[in-house]
Protein backbone atom coordinates (compact mmCIF):
# COMPACT_ATOMS: atom_id res chain seq x y z
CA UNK A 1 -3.81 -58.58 -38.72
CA UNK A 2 -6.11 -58.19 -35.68
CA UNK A 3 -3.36 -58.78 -33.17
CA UNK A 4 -1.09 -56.08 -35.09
CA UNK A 5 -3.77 -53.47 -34.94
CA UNK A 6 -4.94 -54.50 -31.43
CA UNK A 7 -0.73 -53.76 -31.03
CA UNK A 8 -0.39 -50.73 -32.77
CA UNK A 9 -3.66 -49.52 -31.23
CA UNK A 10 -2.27 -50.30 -27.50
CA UNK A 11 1.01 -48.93 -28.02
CA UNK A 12 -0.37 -45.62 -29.98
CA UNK A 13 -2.66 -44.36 -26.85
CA UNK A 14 0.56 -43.18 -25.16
CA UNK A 15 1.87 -41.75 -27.79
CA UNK A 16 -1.18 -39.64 -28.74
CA UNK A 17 -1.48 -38.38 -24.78
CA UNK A 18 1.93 -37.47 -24.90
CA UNK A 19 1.49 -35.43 -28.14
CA UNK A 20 -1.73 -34.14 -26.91
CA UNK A 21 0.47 -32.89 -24.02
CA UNK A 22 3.22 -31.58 -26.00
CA UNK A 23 0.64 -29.49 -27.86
CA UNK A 24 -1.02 -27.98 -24.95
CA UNK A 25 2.72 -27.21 -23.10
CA UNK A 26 3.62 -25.24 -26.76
CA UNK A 27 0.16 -23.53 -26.97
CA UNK A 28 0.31 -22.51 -23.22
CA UNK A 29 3.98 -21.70 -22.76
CA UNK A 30 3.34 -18.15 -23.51
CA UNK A 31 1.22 -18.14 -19.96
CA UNK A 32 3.01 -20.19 -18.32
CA UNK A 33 6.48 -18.47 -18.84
CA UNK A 34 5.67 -15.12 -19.88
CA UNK A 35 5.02 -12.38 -17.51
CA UNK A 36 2.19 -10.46 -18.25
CA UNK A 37 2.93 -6.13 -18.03
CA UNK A 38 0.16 -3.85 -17.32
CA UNK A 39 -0.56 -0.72 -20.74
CA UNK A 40 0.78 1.86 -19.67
CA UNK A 41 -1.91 4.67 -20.68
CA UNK A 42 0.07 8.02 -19.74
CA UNK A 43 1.98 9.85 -18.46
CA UNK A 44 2.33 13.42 -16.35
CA UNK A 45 4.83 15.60 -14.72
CA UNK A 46 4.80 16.58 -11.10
CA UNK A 47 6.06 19.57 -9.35
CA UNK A 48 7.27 16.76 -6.71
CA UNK A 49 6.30 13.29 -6.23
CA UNK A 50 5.41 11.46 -2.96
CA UNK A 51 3.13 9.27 -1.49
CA UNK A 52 -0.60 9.19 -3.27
CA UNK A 53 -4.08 9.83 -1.66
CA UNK A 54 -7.28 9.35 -3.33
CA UNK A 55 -9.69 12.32 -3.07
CA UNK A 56 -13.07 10.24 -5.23
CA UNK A 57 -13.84 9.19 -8.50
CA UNK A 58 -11.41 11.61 -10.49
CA UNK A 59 -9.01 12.87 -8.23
CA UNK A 60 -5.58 12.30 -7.13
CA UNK A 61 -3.63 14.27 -3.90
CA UNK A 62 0.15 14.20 -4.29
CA UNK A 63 1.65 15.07 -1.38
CA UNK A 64 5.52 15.88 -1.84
CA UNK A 65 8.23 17.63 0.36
CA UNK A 66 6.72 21.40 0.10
CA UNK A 67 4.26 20.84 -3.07
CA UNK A 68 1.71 19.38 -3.74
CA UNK A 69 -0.31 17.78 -6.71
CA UNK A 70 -4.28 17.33 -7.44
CA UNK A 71 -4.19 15.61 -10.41
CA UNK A 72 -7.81 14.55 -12.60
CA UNK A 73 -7.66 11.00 -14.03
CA UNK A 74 -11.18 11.62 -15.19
CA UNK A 75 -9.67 10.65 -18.71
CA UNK A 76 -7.03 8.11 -18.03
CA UNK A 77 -5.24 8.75 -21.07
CA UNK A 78 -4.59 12.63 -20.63
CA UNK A 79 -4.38 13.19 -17.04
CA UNK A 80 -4.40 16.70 -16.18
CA UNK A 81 -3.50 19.26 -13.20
CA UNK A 82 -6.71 20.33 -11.62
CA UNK A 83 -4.31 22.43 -8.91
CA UNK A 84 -0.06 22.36 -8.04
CA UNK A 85 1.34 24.53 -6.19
CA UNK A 86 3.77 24.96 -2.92
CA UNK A 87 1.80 25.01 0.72
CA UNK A 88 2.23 27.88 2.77
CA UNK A 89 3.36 25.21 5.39
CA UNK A 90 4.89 21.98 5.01
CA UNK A 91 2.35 19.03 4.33
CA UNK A 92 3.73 16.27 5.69
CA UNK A 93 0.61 13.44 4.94
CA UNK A 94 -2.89 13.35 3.43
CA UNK A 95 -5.67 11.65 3.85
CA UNK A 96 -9.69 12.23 2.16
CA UNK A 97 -12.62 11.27 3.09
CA UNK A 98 -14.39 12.56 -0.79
CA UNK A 99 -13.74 16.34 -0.97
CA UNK A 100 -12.48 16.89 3.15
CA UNK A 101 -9.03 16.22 3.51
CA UNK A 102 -6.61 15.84 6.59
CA UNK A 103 -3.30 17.18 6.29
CA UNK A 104 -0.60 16.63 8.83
CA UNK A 105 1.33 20.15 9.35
CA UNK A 106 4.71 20.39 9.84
CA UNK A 107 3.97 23.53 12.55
CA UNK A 108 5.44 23.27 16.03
CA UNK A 109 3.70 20.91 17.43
CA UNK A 110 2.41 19.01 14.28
CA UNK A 111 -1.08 19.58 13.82
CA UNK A 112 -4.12 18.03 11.99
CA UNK A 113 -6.03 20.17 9.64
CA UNK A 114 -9.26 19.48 8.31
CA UNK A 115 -9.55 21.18 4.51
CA UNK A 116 -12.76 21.53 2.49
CA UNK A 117 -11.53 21.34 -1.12
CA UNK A 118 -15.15 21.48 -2.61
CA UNK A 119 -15.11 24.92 -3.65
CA UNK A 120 -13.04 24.17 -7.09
CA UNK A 121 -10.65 27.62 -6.79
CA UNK A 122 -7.37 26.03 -6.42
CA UNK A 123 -5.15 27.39 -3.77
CA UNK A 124 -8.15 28.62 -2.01
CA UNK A 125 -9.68 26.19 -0.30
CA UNK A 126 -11.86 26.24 3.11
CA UNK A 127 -10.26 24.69 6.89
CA UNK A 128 -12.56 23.55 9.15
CA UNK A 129 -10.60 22.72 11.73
CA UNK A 130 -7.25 22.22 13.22
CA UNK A 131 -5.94 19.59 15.75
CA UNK A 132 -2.38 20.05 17.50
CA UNK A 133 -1.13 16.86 18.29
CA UNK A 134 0.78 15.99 21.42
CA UNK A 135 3.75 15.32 20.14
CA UNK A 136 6.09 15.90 17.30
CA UNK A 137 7.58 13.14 15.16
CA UNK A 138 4.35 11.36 13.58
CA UNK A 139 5.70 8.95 10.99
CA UNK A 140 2.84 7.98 9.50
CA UNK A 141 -1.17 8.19 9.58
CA UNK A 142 -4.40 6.17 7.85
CA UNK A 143 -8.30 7.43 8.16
CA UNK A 144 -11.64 5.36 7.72
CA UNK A 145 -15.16 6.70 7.59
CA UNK A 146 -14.77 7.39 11.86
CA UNK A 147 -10.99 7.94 12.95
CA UNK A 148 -7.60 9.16 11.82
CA UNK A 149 -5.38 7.15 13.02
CA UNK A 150 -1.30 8.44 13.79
CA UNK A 151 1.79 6.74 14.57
CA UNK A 152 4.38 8.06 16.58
CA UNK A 153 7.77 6.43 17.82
CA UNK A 154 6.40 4.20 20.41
CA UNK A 155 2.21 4.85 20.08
CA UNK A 156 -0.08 5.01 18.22
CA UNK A 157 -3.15 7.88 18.42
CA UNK A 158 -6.53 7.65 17.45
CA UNK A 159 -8.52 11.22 16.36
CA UNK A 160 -12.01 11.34 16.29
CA UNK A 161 -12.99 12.51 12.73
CA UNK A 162 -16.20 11.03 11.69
CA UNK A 163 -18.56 14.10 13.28
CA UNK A 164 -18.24 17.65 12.43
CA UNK A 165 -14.27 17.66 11.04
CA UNK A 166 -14.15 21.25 12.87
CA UNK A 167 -14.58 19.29 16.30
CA UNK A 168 -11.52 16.64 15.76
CA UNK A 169 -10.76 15.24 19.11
CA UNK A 170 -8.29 12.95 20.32
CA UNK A 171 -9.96 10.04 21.73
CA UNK A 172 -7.58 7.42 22.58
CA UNK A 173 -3.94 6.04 21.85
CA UNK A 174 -1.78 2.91 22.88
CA UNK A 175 1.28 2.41 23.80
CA UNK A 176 3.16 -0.08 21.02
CA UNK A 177 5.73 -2.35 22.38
CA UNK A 178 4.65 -5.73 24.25
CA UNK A 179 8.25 -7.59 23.97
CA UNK A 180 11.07 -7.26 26.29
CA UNK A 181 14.77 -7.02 26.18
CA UNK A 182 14.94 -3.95 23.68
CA UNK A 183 17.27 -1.27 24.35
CA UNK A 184 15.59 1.24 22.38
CA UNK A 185 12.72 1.65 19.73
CA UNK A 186 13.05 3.24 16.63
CA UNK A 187 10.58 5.10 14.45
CA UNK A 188 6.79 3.35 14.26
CA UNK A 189 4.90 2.79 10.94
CA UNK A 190 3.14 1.94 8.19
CA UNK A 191 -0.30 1.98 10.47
CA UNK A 192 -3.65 0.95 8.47
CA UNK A 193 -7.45 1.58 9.80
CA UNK A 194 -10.98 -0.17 8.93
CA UNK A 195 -13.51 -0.37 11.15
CA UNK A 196 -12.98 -1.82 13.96
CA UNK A 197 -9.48 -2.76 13.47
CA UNK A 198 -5.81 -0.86 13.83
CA UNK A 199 -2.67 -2.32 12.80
CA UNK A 200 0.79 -0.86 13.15
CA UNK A 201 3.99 -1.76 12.66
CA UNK A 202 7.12 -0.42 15.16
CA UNK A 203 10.90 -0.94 15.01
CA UNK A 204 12.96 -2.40 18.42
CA UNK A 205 16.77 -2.58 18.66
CA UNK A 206 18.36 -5.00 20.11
CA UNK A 207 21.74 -5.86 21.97
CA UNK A 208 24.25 -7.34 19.46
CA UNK A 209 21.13 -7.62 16.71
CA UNK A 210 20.37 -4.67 15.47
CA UNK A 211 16.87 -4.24 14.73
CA UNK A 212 13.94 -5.88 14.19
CA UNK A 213 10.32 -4.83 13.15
CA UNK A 214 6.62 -6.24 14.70
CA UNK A 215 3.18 -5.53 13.84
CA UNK A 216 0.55 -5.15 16.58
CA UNK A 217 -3.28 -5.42 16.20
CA UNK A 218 -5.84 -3.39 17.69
CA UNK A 219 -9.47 -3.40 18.34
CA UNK A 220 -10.81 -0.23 18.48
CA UNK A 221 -14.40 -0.70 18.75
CA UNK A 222 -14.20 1.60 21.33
CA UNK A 223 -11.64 4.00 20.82
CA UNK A 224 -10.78 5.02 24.21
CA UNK A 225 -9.70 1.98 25.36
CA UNK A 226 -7.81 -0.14 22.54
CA UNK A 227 -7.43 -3.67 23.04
CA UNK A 228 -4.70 -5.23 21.42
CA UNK A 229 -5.31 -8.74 19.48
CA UNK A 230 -1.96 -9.56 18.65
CA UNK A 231 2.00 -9.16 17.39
CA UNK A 232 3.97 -10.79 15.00
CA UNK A 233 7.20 -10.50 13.91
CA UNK A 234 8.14 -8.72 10.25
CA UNK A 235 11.56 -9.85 10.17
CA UNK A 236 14.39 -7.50 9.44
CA UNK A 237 14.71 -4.61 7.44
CA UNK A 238 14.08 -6.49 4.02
CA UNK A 239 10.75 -8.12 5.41
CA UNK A 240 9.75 -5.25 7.15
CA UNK A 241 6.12 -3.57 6.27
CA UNK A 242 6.15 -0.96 3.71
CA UNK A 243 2.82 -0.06 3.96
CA UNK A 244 -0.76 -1.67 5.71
CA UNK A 245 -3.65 -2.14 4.28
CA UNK A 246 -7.15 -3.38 5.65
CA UNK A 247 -10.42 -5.14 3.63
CA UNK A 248 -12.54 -6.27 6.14
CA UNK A 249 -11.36 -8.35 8.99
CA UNK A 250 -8.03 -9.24 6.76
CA UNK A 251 -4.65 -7.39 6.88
CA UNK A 252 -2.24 -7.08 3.98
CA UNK A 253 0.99 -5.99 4.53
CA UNK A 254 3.47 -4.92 1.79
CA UNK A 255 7.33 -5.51 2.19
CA UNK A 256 10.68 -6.20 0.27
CA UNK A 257 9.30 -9.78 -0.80
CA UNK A 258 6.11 -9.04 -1.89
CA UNK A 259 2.48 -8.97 -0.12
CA UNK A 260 1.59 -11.03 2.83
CA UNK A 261 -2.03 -11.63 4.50
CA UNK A 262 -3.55 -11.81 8.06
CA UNK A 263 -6.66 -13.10 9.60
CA UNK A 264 -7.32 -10.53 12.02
CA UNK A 265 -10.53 -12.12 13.17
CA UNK A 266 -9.05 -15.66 13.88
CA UNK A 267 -9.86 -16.91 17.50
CA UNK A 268 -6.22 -17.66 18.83
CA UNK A 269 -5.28 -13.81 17.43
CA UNK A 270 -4.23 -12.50 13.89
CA UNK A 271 -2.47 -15.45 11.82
CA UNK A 272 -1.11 -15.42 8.43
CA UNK A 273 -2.85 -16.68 5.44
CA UNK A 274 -0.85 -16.77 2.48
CA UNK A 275 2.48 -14.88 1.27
CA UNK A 276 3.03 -14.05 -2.32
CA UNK A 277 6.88 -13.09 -3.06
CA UNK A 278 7.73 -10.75 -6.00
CA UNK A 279 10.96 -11.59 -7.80
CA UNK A 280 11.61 -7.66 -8.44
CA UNK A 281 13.46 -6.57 -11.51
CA UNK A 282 16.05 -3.88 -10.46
CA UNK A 283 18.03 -1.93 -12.90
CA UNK A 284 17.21 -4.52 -16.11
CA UNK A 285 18.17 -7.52 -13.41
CA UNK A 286 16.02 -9.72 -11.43
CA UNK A 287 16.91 -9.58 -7.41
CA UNK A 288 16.59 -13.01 -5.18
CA UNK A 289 13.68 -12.14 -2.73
CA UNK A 290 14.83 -10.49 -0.12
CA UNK A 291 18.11 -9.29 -1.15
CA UNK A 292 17.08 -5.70 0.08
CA UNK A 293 16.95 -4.24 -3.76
CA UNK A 294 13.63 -3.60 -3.22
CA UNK A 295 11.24 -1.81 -0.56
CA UNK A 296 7.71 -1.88 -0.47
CA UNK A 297 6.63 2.34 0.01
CA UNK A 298 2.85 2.55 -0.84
CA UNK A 299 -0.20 -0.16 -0.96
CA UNK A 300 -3.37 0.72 -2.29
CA UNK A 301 -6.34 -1.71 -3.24
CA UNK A 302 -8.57 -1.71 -5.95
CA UNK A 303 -11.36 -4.32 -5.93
CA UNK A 304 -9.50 -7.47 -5.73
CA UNK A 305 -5.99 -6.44 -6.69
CA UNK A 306 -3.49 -5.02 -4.24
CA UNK A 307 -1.03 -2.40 -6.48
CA UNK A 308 2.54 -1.74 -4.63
CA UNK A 309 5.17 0.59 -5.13
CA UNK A 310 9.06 0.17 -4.61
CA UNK A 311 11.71 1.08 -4.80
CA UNK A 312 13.41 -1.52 -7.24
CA UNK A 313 12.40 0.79 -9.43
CA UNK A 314 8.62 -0.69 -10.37
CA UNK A 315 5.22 -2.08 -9.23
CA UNK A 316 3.45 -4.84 -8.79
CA UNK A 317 0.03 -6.31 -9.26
CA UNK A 318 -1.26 -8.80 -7.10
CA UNK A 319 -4.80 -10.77 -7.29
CA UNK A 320 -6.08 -11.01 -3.41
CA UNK A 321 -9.99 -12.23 -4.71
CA UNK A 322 -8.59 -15.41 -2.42
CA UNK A 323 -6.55 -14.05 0.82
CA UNK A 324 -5.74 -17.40 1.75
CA UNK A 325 -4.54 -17.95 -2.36
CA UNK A 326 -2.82 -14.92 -3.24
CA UNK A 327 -1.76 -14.47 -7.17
CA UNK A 328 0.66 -12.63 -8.40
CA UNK A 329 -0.09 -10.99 -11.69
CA UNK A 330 2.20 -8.77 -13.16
CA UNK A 331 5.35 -6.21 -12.25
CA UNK A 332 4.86 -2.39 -14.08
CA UNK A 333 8.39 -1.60 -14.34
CA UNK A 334 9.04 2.06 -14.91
CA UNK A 335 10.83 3.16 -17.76
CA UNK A 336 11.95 6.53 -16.38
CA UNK A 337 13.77 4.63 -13.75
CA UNK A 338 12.37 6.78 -11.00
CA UNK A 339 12.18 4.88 -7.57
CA UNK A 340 8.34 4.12 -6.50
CA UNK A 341 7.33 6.23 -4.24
CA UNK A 342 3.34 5.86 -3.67
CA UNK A 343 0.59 3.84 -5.57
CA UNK A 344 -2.84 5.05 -5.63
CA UNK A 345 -6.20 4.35 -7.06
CA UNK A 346 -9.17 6.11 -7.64
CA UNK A 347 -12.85 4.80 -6.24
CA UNK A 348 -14.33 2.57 -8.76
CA UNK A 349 -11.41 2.88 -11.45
CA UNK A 350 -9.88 0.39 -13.64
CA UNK A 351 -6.79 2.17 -13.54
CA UNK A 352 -4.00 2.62 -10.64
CA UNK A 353 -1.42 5.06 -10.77
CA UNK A 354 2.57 5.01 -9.70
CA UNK A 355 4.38 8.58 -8.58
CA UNK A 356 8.28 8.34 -8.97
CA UNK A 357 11.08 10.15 -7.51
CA UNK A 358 13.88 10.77 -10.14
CA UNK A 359 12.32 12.75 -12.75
CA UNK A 360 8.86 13.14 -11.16
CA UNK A 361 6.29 11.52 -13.23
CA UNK A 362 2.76 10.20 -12.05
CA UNK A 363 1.82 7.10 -14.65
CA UNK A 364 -0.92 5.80 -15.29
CA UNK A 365 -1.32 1.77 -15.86
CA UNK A 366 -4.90 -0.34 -16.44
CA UNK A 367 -5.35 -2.84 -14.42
CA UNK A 368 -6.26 -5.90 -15.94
């Protein structure tokens, strides 16, 4: 009897591990194989969508082709117009800094303005000051708590914007390409700002290759004189940046895979930390990576999630607490089917928020 139980005991321990394990697979499959979707908490029209701009706490700045949105999420689950309306000139990008704002003009040449928006009385609202810019064909701009930063087709400008916004100055500007054999360069942006760092990407074409995209950093500690920290390649068109974004001394750069991060600070120049690819779902289908159904068009961080628009039509969610450990948490597909066209959050808010194209809705998801 002893040697039967000592038997039956012996040959019972794997047995009970491998139902323990069966257990915990059935209890956990839900996590492991079930993507997690963000509540959607509502819904608004917009008199035309584009890319999104936070103004502080409570308010949004839409900035579409000719129109423009300021929309209150003070109440995430009834989001309502505080001001819509078409510009007397064409707004081509925003940025705020609280209640100022910096509008790039359409005029001839494009111009800065600096708008006070304090006042409350929509449609009337106070400029401060105007900038024209040296050039025409800006394709995209980012501001911090000193600078404005523009991209152009082969440079990048830096404005001077922390002082009195009626004295904006251009300080400085470098020129982009460091690579040879290019026959010609094609339009420059996403750009991204923090501190002391710059990052931009621009486009080169190539003999027999078509094109191909690279992101230079920039230290601009002083402004006057940028020095530039490093290049890398972005690939082609369906790895190339959608949109920059800076936390501290760490780059993250949005594209048609998913979200990708850079040391800016490392010793040897910028070098990548972790990648995190986003199997987008596309018309009710999932797309391979990099199959060019989807393009990155807005990032936007909140605390220690990175929220991206695309095109696919959808969002993403991804955890960057750990840059060298990215996570990725959930997709926000869009049931109005409208392509992605910005991403924005609001300071200190629990909630980002997704513009779309087709039918021109501005939605509202919580973040976990």
């Amino acid at each position: 009897m002893k040697a039967g139980t000592q038997a039956a005991r012996v040959m019972s321990g794997p047995l009970i591990h491998l139902a323990v394990l069966a257990a915990l697979l059935a209890a956990s499959s839900c996590d492991l194989f079930r993507v997690k979707k963000p509540t959607v908490m509502s819904q608004r029209q917009l008199s035309n969508s584009g890319r999104l701009s936070s103004i502080n706490d409570t308010l949004l700045f839409v900035c579409g082709s000719g129109h423009y949105d300021i929309i209150n999420t003070r109440f995430p689950d009834s989001m309502f117009w505080q001001d819509s309306g078409r510009s007397a000139y064409q707004v081509l990008s925003a940025e705020f800094r609280g209640l100022t704002g910096f509008l790039r003009i359409g005029w001839n040449p494009d111009t800065i303005v600096a708008l006070d928006i304090s006042g409350g009385v929509p449609g009337q609202y106070s400029v401060l000051g105007k900038l024209a810019l040296p050039m025409q064909g800006y394709n995209a701009m980012a501001l911090d708590d000193e600078h404005l930063c523009l991209a152009a087709l082969d440079s990048a400008y830096i404005v001077e914007t922390g002082g009195d916004p009626a004295d904006l100055r251009l300080v400085g500007s470098c020129y982009l390409p460091d690579v040879q054999g290019y026959l010609g360069l094609g339009p420059a942006g996403p750009i991204a700002v923090n501190g002391k760092w710059m990052v931009v990407q621009w486009c080169a074409y190539w003999a027999g290759a078509g094109d191909s995209f690279w992101v230079s950093a920039f230290d601009i500690s002083n402004p006057q004189t940028p020095v530039r920290r490093g290049t890398w390649s972005s690939g082609t068109r369906a790895m190339m940046a959608g949109d920059l974004a800076i936390v501290g001394d760490i780059c993250y750069s949005a594209d048609g895979l998913g979200l990708r991060s850079y040391d800016l600070a490392h010793s040897g120049g910028p070098v990548q930390l972790d990648s995190c690819d986003v199997n987008w779902e596309w018309r009710g289908r999932r797309s391979p990576p990099g199959t060019g159904y989807a393009r990155a068009t807005q990032l936007a961080i909140a605390g220690k999630y990175a929220c991206i628009s695309c095109t696919n039509p959808g969002n993403a969610v991804i955890d960057i607490s750990n840059p060298r450990k990215l996570k990725f948490v959930f997709p926000g597909l869009l049931d109005d089917g409208g392509l992605a066209l910005g991403v924005g959050c609001c300071a200190n808010s629990r909630y980002y928020f997704v513009s779309t194209q087709d039918k021109g809705f501005l939605t509202c998801f919580a973040l976990p």
